[in-house]
C-alpha atoms as a PDB file:
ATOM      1  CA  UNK A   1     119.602 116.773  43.989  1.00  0.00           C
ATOM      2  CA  UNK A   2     119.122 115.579  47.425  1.00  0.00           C
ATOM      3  CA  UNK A   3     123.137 115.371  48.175  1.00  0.00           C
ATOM      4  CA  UNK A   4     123.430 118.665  47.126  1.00  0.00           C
ATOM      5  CA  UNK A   5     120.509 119.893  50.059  1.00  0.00           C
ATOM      6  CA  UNK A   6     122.376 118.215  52.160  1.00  0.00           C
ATOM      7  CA  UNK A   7     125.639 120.337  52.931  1.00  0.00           C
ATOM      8  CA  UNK A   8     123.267 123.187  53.178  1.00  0.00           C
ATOM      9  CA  UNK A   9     120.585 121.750  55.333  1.00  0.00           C
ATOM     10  CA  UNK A  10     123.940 120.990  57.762  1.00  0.00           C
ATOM     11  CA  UNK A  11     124.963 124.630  57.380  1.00  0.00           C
ATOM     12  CA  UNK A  12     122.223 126.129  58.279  1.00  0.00           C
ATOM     13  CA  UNK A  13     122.022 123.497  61.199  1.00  0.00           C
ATOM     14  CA  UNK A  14     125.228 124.487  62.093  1.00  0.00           C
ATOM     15  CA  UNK A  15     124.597 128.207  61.938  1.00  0.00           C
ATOM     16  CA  UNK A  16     121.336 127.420  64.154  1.00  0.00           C
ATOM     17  CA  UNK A  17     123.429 125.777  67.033  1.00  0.00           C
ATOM     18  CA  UNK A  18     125.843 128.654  66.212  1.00  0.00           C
ATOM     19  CA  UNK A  19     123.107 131.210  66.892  1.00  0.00           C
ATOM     20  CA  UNK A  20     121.963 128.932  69.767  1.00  0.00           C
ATOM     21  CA  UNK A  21     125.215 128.781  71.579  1.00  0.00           C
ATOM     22  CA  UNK A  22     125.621 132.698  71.559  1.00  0.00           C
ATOM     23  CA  UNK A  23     122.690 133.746  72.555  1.00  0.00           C
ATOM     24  CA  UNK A  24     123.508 131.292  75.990  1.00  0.00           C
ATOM     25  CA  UNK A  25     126.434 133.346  76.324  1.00  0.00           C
ATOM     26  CA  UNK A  26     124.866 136.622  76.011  1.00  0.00           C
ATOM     27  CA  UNK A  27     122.455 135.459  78.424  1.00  0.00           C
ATOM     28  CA  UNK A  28     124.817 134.484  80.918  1.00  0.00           C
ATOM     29  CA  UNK A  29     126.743 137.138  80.589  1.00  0.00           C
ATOM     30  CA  UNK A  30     123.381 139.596  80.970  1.00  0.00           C
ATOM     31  CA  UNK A  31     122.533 137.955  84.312  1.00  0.00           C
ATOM     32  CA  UNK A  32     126.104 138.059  85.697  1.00  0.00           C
ATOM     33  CA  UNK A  33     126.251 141.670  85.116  1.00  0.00           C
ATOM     34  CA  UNK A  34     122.223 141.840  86.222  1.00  0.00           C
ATOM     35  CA  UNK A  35     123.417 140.415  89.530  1.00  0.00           C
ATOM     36  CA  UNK A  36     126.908 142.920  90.346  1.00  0.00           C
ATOM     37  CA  UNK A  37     125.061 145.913  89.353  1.00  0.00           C
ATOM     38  CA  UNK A  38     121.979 144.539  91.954  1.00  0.00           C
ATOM     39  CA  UNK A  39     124.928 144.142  94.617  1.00  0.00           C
ATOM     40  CA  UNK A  40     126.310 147.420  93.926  1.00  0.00           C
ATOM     41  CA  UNK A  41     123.215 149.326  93.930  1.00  0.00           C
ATOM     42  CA  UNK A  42     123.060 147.253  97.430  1.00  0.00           C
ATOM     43  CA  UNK A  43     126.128 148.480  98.666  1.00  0.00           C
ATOM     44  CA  UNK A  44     125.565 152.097  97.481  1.00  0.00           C
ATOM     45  CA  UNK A  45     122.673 152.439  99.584  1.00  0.00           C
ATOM     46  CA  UNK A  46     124.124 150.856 102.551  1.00  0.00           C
ATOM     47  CA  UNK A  47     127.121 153.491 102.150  1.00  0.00           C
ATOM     48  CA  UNK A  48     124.480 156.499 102.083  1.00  0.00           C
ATOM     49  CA  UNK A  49     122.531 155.423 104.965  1.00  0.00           C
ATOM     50  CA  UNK A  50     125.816 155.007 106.665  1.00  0.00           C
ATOM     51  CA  UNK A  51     127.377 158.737 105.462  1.00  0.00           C
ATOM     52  CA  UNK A  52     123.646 159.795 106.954  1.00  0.00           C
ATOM     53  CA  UNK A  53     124.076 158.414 110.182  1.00  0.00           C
ATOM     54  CA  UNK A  54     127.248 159.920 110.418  1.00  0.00           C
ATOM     55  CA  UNK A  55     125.935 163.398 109.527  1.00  0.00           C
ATOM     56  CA  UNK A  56     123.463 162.697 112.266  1.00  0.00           C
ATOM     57  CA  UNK A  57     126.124 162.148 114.769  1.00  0.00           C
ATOM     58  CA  UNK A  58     127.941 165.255 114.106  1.00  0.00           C
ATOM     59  CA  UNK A  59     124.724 167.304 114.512  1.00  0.00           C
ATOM     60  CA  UNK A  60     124.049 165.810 117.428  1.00  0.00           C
ATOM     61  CA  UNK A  61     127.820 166.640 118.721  1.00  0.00           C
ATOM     62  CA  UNK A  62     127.255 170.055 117.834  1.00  0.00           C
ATOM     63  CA  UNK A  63     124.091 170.032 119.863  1.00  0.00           C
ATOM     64  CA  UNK A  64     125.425 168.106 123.183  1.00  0.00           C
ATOM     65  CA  UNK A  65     128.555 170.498 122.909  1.00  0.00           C
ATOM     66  CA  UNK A  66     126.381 173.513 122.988  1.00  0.00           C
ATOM     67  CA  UNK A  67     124.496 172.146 125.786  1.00  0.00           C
ATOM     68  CA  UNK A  68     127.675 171.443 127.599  1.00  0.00           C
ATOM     69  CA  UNK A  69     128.990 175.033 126.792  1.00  0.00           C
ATOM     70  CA  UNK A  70     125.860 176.952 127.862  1.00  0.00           C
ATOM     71  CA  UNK A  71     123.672 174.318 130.116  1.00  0.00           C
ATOM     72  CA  UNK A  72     120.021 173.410 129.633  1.00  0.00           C
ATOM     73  CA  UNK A  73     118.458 170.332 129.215  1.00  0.00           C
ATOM     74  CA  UNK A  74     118.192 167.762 126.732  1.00  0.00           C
ATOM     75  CA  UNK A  75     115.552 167.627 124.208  1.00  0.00           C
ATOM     76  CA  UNK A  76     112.796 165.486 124.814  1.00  0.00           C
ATOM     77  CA  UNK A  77     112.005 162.412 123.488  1.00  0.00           C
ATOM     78  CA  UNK A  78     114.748 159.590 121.665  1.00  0.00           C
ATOM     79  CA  UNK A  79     113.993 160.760 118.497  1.00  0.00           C
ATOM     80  CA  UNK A  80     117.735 161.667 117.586  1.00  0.00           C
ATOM     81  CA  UNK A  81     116.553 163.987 114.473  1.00  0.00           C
ATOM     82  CA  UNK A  82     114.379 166.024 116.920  1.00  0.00           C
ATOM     83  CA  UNK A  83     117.546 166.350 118.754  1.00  0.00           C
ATOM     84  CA  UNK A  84     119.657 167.041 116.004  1.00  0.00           C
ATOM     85  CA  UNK A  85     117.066 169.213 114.553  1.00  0.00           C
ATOM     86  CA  UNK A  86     117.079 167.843 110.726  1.00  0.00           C
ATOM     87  CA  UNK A  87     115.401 165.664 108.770  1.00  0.00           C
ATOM     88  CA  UNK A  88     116.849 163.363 106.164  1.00  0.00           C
ATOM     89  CA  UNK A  89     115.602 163.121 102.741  1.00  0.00           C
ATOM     90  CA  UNK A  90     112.799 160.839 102.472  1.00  0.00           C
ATOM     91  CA  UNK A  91     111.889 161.053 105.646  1.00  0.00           C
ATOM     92  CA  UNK A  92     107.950 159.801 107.064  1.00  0.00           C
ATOM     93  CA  UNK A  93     107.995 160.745 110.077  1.00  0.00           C
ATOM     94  CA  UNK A  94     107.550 159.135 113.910  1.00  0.00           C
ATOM     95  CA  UNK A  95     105.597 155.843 113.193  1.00  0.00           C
ATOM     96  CA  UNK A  96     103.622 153.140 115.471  1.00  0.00           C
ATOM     97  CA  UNK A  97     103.875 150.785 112.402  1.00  0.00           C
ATOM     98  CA  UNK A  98     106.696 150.186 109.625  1.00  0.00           C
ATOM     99  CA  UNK A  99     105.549 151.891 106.248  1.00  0.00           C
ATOM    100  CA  UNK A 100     105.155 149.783 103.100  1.00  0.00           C
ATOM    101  CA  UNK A 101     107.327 152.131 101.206  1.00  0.00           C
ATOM    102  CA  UNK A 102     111.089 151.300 100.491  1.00  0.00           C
ATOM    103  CA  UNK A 103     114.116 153.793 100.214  1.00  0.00           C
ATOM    104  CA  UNK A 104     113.025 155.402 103.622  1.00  0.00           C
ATOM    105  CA  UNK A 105     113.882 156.534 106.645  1.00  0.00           C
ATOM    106  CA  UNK A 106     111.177 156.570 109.831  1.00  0.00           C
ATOM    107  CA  UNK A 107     111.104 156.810 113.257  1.00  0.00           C
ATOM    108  CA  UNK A 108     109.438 153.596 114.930  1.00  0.00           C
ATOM    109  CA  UNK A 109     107.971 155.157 118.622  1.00  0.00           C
ATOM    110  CA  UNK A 110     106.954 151.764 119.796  1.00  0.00           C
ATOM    111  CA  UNK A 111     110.842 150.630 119.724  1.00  0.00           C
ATOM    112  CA  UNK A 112     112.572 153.934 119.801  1.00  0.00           C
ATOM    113  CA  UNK A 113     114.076 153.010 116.936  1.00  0.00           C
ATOM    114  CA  UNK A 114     115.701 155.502 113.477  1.00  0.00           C
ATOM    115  CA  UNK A 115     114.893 153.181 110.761  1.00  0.00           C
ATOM    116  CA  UNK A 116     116.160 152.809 106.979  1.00  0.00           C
ATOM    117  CA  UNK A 117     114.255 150.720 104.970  1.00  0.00           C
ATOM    118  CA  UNK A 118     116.206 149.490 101.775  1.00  0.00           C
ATOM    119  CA  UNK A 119     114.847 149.379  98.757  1.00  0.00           C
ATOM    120  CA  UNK A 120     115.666 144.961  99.270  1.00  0.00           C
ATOM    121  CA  UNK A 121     113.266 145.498 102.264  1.00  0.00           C
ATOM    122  CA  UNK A 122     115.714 145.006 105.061  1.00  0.00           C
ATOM    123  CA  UNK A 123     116.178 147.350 108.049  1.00  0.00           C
ATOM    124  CA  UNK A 124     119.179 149.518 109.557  1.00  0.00           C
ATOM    125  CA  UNK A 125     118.333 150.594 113.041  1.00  0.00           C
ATOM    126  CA  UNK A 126     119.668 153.218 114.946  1.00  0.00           C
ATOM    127  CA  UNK A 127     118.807 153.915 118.592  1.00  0.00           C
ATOM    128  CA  UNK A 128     120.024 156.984 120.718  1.00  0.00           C
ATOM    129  CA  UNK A 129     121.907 155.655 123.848  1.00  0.00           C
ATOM    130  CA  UNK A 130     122.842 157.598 126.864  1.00  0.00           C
ATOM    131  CA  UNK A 131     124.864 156.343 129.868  1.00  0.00           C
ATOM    132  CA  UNK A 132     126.674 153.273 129.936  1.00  0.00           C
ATOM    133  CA  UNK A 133     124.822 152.301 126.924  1.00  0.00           C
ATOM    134  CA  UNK A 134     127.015 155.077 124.841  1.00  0.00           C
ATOM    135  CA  UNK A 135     130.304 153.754 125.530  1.00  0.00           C
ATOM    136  CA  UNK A 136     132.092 152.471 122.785  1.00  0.00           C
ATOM    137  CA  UNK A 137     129.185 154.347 120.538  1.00  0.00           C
ATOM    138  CA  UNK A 138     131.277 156.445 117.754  1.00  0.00           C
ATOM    139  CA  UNK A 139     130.294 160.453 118.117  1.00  0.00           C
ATOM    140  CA  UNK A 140     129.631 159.701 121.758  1.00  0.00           C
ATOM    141  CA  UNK A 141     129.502 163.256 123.883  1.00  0.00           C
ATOM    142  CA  UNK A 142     128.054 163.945 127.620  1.00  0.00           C
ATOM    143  CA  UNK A 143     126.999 159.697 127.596  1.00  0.00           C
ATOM    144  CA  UNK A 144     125.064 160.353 124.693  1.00  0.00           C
ATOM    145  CA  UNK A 145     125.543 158.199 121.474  1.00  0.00           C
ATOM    146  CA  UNK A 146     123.534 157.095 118.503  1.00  0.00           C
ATOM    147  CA  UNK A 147     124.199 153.159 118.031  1.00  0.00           C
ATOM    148  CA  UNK A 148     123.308 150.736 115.229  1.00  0.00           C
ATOM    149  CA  UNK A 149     121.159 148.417 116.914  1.00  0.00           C
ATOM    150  CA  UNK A 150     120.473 145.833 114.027  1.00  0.00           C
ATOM    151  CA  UNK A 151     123.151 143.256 113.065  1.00  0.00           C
ATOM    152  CA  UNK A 152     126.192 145.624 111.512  1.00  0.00           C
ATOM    153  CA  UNK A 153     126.381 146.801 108.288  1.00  0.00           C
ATOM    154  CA  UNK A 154     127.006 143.780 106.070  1.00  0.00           C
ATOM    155  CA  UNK A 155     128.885 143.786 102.781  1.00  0.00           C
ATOM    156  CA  UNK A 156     126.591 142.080  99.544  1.00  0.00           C
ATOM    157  CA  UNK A 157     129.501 139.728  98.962  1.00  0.00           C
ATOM    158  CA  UNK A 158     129.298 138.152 102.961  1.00  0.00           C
ATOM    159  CA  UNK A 159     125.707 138.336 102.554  1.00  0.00           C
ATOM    160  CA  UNK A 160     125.551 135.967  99.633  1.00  0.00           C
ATOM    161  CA  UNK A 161     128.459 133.664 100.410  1.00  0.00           C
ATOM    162  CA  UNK A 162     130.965 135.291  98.520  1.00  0.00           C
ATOM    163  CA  UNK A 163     128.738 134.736  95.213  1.00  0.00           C
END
Protein backbone atom coordinates (compact mmCIF):
# COMPACT_ATOMS: atom_id res chain seq x y z
CA UNK A 1 0.00 0.00 0.00
CA UNK A 2 2.60 2.49 0.70
CA UNK A 3 4.33 2.09 -2.98
CA UNK A 4 1.22 2.65 -4.42
CA UNK A 5 0.90 6.42 -2.33
CA UNK A 6 3.88 6.99 -3.55
CA UNK A 7 3.53 7.87 -7.40
CA UNK A 8 0.67 9.96 -6.28
CA UNK A 9 2.16 11.76 -3.37
CA UNK A 10 5.01 12.69 -6.33
CA UNK A 11 2.18 13.82 -8.61
CA UNK A 12 0.64 15.93 -6.68
CA UNK A 13 4.21 17.24 -5.67
CA UNK A 14 4.81 17.71 -9.06
CA UNK A 15 1.56 19.45 -9.85
CA UNK A 16 2.38 21.75 -6.65
CA UNK A 17 5.81 22.95 -8.14
CA UNK A 18 3.77 23.02 -11.40
CA UNK A 19 1.27 25.43 -9.85
CA UNK A 20 4.26 27.10 -8.10
CA UNK A 21 6.27 27.81 -11.15
CA UNK A 22 3.23 29.51 -12.98
CA UNK A 23 2.04 31.54 -10.71
CA UNK A 24 6.03 33.14 -10.74
CA UNK A 25 5.41 33.69 -14.23
CA UNK A 26 2.15 35.31 -13.98
CA UNK A 27 3.64 37.40 -11.44
CA UNK A 28 6.40 38.52 -13.41
CA UNK A 29 4.66 39.02 -16.16
CA UNK A 30 1.90 41.28 -13.98
CA UNK A 31 4.70 43.57 -12.76
CA UNK A 32 6.37 43.96 -16.18
CA UNK A 33 3.21 45.10 -17.63
CA UNK A 34 2.47 47.08 -14.02
CA UNK A 35 5.68 48.96 -14.78
CA UNK A 36 5.11 49.99 -18.99
CA UNK A 37 1.65 50.97 -18.33
CA UNK A 38 3.20 53.28 -15.10
CA UNK A 39 5.76 54.67 -17.83
CA UNK A 40 3.17 55.28 -20.30
CA UNK A 41 0.73 56.90 -18.13
CA UNK A 42 4.17 58.96 -17.41
CA UNK A 43 4.72 59.86 -20.78
CA UNK A 44 1.03 60.66 -21.53
CA UNK A 45 1.00 63.30 -19.09
CA UNK A 46 4.23 64.75 -20.01
CA UNK A 47 2.78 64.93 -23.75
CA UNK A 48 -0.44 66.89 -22.41
CA UNK A 49 1.34 69.31 -20.36
CA UNK A 50 3.52 69.79 -23.34
CA UNK A 51 0.35 70.13 -26.11
CA UNK A 52 -0.82 72.78 -23.12
CA UNK A 53 2.09 74.79 -23.18
CA UNK A 54 1.93 74.94 -26.70
CA UNK A 55 -1.71 76.11 -26.72
CA UNK A 56 -0.45 78.70 -24.32
CA UNK A 57 2.06 79.96 -26.72
CA UNK A 58 -0.25 80.40 -29.52
CA UNK A 59 -2.63 82.46 -27.32
CA UNK A 60 -0.11 84.42 -26.30
CA UNK A 61 0.99 85.02 -30.17
CA UNK A 62 -2.38 85.98 -30.87
CA UNK A 63 -2.24 88.45 -28.04
CA UNK A 64 1.42 90.07 -28.74
CA UNK A 65 0.27 90.21 -32.51
CA UNK A 66 -2.75 92.19 -31.62
CA UNK A 67 -0.75 94.39 -29.52
CA UNK A 68 1.68 94.86 -32.30
CA UNK A 69 -1.24 95.53 -34.81
CA UNK A 70 -3.14 98.07 -32.68
CA UNK A 71 -0.50 99.29 -29.79
CA UNK A 72 -1.08 99.31 -26.05
CA UNK A 73 0.72 97.90 -23.43
CA UNK A 74 1.42 94.65 -22.10
CA UNK A 75 -0.54 93.05 -19.46
CA UNK A 76 0.69 93.22 -16.15
CA UNK A 77 2.24 90.85 -14.20
CA UNK A 78 4.37 87.34 -15.60
CA UNK A 79 1.57 85.35 -15.16
CA UNK A 80 1.46 84.12 -18.92
CA UNK A 81 -2.37 82.81 -18.51
CA UNK A 82 -3.37 86.36 -17.39
CA UNK A 83 -1.76 87.33 -20.54
CA UNK A 84 -3.12 84.81 -22.61
CA UNK A 85 -6.38 85.19 -20.93
CA UNK A 86 -7.25 81.28 -20.23
CA UNK A 87 -7.00 78.99 -17.76
CA UNK A 88 -6.08 75.36 -18.11
CA UNK A 89 -8.02 72.62 -16.68
CA UNK A 90 -7.14 71.99 -13.22
CA UNK A 91 -5.94 75.01 -12.62
CA UNK A 92 -5.35 76.57 -8.58
CA UNK A 93 -4.53 79.57 -9.14
CA UNK A 94 -1.38 82.20 -8.34
CA UNK A 95 0.32 80.52 -5.26
CA UNK A 96 3.10 81.68 -2.55
CA UNK A 97 3.48 77.91 -1.75
CA UNK A 98 3.34 74.59 -3.99
CA UNK A 99 -0.11 72.77 -3.38
CA UNK A 100 -0.16 69.20 -2.06
CA UNK A 101 -2.39 68.16 -4.84
CA UNK A 102 -1.00 66.27 -7.98
CA UNK A 103 -2.26 66.48 -11.70
CA UNK A 104 -2.11 70.40 -11.47
CA UNK A 105 -1.20 73.30 -12.85
CA UNK A 106 -0.37 76.67 -10.53
CA UNK A 107 1.19 79.73 -10.73
CA UNK A 108 4.15 80.06 -8.08
CA UNK A 109 4.38 84.28 -7.50
CA UNK A 110 7.42 83.95 -5.36
CA UNK A 111 9.43 82.44 -8.54
CA UNK A 112 7.32 83.64 -11.38
CA UNK A 113 7.01 80.41 -12.27
CA UNK A 114 3.69 78.23 -14.52
CA UNK A 115 3.92 75.02 -12.76
CA UNK A 116 2.63 71.32 -13.59
CA UNK A 117 2.71 69.08 -10.94
CA UNK A 118 2.62 65.32 -12.12
CA UNK A 119 0.75 63.02 -10.66
CA UNK A 120 4.80 61.21 -9.81
CA UNK A 121 5.22 64.58 -7.94
CA UNK A 122 7.78 66.17 -10.18
CA UNK A 123 7.58 69.69 -11.64
CA UNK A 124 7.49 71.28 -15.31
CA UNK A 125 8.18 74.95 -15.11
CA UNK A 126 7.45 77.49 -17.43
CA UNK A 127 8.52 81.12 -17.09
CA UNK A 128 7.51 84.08 -19.47
CA UNK A 129 10.75 85.69 -20.89
CA UNK A 130 11.02 88.95 -22.64
CA UNK A 131 14.18 90.45 -24.21
CA UNK A 132 17.21 88.66 -24.75
CA UNK A 133 15.89 86.07 -22.51
CA UNK A 134 13.22 85.06 -25.46
CA UNK A 135 15.60 84.26 -28.06
CA UNK A 136 15.74 80.90 -29.09
CA UNK A 137 12.22 80.54 -26.97
CA UNK A 138 9.70 78.64 -29.54
CA UNK A 139 6.38 81.05 -30.13
CA UNK A 140 8.67 83.96 -29.44
CA UNK A 141 6.88 87.46 -30.75
CA UNK A 142 7.83 91.31 -29.87
CA UNK A 143 10.93 89.57 -27.31
CA UNK A 144 8.33 87.85 -25.61
CA UNK A 145 8.54 83.99 -25.08
CA UNK A 146 7.30 81.41 -22.64
CA UNK A 147 10.42 79.02 -21.77
CA UNK A 148 10.65 75.72 -19.89
CA UNK A 149 12.76 76.59 -17.13
CA UNK A 150 13.15 73.08 -15.38
CA UNK A 151 15.50 70.43 -16.85
CA UNK A 152 13.68 69.49 -20.47
CA UNK A 153 11.12 67.24 -20.91
CA UNK A 154 12.59 63.80 -20.24
CA UNK A 155 11.43 60.55 -21.81
CA UNK A 156 10.45 57.53 -18.88
CA UNK A 157 12.89 55.26 -20.67
CA UNK A 158 16.17 57.99 -20.11
CA UNK A 159 14.76 58.57 -16.83
CA UNK A 160 15.11 55.02 -15.65
CA UNK A 161 18.21 53.93 -17.53
CA UNK A 162 16.66 52.48 -20.35
CA UNK A 163 14.74 49.92 -17.91
Amino acid sequence: MASEDTPKLARKTRRKFEFAVVVLIVGALALFLLRAIDNAREEIEEATAQSEVAALRVELLDALAHREAFGGALPPGNNPLRWAGREPAAYLGELDAAPVARGVWYFDRAHGELIYRFRSGRDARFRLVRGADAAGVPGTLGGVGLRRVDTAPISVNSRKGGE
